[in-house]
Protein backbone atom coordinates (compact mmCIF):
# COMPACT_ATOMS: atom_id res chain seq x y z
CA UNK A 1 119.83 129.22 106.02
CA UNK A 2 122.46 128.45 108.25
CA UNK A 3 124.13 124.97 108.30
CA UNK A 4 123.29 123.24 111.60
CA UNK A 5 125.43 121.59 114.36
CA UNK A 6 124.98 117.98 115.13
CA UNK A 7 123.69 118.86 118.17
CA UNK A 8 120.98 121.64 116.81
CA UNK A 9 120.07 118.99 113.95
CA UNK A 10 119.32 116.48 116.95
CA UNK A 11 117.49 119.42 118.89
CA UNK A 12 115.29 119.86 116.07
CA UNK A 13 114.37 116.75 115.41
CA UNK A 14 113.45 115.98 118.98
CA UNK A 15 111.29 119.63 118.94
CA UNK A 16 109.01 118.56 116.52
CA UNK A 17 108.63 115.21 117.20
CA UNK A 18 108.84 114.12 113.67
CA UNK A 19 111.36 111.36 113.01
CA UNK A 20 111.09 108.65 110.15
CA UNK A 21 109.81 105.69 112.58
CA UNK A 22 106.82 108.28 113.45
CA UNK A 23 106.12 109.07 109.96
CA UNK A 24 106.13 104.95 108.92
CA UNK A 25 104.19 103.95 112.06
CA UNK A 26 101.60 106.75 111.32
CA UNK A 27 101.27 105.76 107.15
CA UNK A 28 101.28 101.72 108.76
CA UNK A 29 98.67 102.77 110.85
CA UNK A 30 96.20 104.93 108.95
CA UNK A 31 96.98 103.47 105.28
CA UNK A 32 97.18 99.41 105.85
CA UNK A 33 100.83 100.22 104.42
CA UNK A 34 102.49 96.71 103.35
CA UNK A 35 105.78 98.92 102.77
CA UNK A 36 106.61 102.30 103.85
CA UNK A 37 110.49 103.03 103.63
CA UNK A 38 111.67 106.84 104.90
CA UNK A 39 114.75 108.61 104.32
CA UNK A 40 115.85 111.54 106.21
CA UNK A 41 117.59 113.70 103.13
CA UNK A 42 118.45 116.54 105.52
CA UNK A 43 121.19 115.66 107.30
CA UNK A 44 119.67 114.52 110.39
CA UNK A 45 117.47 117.47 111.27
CA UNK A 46 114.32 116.09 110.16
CA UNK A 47 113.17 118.72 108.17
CA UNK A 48 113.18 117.10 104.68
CA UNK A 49 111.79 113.40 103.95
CA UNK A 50 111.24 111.39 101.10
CA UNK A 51 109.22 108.01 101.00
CA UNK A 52 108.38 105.54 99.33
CA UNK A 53 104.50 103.64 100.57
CA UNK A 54 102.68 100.42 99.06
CA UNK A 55 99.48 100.28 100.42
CA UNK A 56 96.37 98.82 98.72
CA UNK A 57 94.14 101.99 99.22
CA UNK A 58 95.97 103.37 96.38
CA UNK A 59 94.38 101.18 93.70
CA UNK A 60 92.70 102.98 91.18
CA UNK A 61 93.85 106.46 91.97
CA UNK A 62 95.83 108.53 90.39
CA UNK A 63 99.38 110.04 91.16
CA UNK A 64 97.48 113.42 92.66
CA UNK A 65 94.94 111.50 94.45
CA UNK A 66 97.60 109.41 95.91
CA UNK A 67 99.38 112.16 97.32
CA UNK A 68 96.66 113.59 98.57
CA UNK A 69 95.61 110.73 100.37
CA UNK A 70 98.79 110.83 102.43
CA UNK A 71 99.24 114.22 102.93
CA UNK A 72 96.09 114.25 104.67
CA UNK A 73 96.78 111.55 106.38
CA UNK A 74 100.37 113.03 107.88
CA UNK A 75 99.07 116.89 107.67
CA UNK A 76 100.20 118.08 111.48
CA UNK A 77 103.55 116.17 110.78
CA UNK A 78 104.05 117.68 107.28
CA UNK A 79 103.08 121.14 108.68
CA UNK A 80 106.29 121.12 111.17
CA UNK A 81 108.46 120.07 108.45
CA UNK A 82 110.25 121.75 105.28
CA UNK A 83 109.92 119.05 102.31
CA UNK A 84 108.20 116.01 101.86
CA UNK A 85 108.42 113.45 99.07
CA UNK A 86 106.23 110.46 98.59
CA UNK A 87 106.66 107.87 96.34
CA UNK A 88 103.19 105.92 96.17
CA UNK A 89 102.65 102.29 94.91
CA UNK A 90 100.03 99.59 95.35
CA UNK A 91 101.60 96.54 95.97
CA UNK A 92 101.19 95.03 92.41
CA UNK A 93 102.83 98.18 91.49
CA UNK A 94 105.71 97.95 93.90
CA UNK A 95 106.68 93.99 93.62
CA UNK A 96 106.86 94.60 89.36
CA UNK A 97 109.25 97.29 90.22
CA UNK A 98 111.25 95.40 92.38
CA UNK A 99 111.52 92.83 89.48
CA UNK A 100 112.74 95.06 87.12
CA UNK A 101 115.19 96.17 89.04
């Protein structure tokens, strides 16, 4: 793969629509996130994300069924992208982490 211009990287990212605010609003929206914080790990091209979501629906589910969860719920946005990485915690989950750290 070539490297990318600023300029294609922004061209991209405004082709496919797919920008961290749309991905957060979208997991707000459809997963009563409390938390949903999205980096961009590709340069600016919006091709690779990781993220990290609290929500309460994932209570009593495992890692797998966690993911699962929100890759259904972001499956036309993951589709136009290359990587995605989600982090998910319930909100008990995510506020002992934050005291450990």
């Amino acid at each position: 793969m070539s490297a990318r211009t600023d300029d294609e990287a922004t061209q991209v990212q405004v082709s496919s629509g797919i920008t961290p605010d749309t991905l957060r609003y979208r997991l707000i929206e459809k997963l009563d996130a409390t938390h949903v914080q999205i980096e961009d790990m590709s340069g600016g091209c919006g091709q690779m994300f990781e993220a990290i979501i609290v929500s309460p629906q994932f209570a009593k589910k495992t890692t797998l069924a966690r993911h699962r969860l929100v890759n259904n719920t972001l499956k036309e946005e993951i589709a136009a992208i290359h990587a995605w990485t989600p982090k998910c915690h319930t909100p008990e989950e995510w506020e002992k982490k934050k005291a450990q750290a």
